[in-house]
Protein backbone atom coordinates (compact mmCIF):
# COMPACT_ATOMS: atom_id res chain seq x y z
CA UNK A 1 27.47 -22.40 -21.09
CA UNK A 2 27.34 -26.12 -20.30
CA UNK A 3 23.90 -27.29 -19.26
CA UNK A 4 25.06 -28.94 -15.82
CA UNK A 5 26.29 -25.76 -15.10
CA UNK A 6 23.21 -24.02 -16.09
CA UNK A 7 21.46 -26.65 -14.05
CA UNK A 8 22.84 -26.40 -10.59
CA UNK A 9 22.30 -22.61 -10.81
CA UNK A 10 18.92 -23.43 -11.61
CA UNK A 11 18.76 -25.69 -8.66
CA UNK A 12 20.56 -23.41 -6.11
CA UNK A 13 18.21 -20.85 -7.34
CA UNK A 14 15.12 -22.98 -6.80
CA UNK A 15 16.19 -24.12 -3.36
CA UNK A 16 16.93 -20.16 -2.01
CA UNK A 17 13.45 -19.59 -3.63
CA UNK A 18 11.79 -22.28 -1.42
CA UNK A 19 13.67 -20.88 1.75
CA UNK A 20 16.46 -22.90 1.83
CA UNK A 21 20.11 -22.99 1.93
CA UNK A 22 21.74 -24.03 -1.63
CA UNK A 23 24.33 -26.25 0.42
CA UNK A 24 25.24 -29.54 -0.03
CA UNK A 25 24.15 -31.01 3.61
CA UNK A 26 20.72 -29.22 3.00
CA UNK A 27 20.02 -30.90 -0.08
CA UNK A 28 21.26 -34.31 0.80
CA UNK A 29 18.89 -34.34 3.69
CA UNK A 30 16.01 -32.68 2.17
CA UNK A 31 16.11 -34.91 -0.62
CA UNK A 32 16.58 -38.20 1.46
CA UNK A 33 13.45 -37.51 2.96
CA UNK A 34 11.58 -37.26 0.07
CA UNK A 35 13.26 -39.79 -2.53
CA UNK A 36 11.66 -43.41 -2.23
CA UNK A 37 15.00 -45.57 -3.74
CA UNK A 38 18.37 -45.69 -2.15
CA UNK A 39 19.75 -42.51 -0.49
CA UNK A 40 22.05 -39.97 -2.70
CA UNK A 41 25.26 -39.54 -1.18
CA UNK A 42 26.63 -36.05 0.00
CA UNK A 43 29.30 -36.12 -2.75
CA UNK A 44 25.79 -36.99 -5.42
CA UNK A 45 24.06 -33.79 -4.32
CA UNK A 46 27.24 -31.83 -4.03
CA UNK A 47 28.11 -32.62 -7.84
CA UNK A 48 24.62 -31.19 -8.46
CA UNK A 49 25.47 -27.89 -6.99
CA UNK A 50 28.85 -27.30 -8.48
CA UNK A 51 27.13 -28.57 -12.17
CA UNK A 52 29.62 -31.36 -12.03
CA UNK A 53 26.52 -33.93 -12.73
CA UNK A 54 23.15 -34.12 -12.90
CA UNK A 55 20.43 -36.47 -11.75
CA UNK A 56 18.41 -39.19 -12.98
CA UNK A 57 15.40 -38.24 -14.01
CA UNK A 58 13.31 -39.84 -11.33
CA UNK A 59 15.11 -37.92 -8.91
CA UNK A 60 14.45 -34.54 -11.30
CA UNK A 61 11.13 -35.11 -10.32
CA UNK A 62 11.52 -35.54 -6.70
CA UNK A 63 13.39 -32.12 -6.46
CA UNK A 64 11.05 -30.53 -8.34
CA UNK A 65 8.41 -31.64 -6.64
CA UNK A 66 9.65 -30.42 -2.94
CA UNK A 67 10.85 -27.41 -4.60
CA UNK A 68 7.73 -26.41 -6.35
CA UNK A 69 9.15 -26.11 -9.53
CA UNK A 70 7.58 -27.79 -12.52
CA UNK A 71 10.58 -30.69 -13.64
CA UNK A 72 11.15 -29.63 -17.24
CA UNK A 73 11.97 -25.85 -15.80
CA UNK A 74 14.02 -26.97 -13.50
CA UNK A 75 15.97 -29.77 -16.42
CA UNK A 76 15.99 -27.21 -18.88
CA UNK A 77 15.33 -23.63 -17.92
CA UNK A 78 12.27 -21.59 -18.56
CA UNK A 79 13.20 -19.99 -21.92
CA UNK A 80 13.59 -23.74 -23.46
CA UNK A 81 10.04 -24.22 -22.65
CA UNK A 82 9.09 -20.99 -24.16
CA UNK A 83 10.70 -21.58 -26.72
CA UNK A 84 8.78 -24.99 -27.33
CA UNK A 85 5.72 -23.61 -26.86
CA UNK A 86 6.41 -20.70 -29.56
CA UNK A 87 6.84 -23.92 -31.86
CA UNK A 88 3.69 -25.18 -30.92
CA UNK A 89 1.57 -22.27 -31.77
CA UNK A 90 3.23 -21.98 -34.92
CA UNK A 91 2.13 -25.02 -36.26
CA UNK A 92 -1.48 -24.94 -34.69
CA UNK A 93 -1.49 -21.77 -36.82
């Protein structure tokens, strides 16, 4: 599957998770709030969703921060990271 794809459901997942609606006009408001640079537009956040695009990474850790979700899980899914940390012990052993 491509990994914008696997992205947005990530991030539509995350967002019903935190209580809110995985829309577009939820997200571009919610994240407006939040982001300190110039606004994302509604057609930005709607890409998102629909795994057309993803976003930079400072703005990765904007949504992950109002959704409570650590950044890399959010990038990359949770079995990546298990996956890395399976690595890890390997070698420490």
């Amino acid at each position: 599957m491509d990994t914008k794809i696997e992205f947005a459901q990530r991030l539509k997942q995350a967002m019903l998770d935190a209580g809110y609606e995985a829309r577009p006009s939820v997200l571009e408001l919610e994240f407006n709030q939040r982001y300190w640079g110039s606004p994302v537009t509604f057609q930005a956040v709607r890409h998102w969703l629909r795994g057309d695009a993803m976003p930079e990474q400072d703005k990765l850790q904007v949504l992950a921060e109002w959704l409570s979700i650590e950044p890399q899980v959010l990038r990359f899914g949770g079995e990546a990271i298990r996956r890395i940390h399976e690595k890890t012990s390997s070698w420490e052993a």
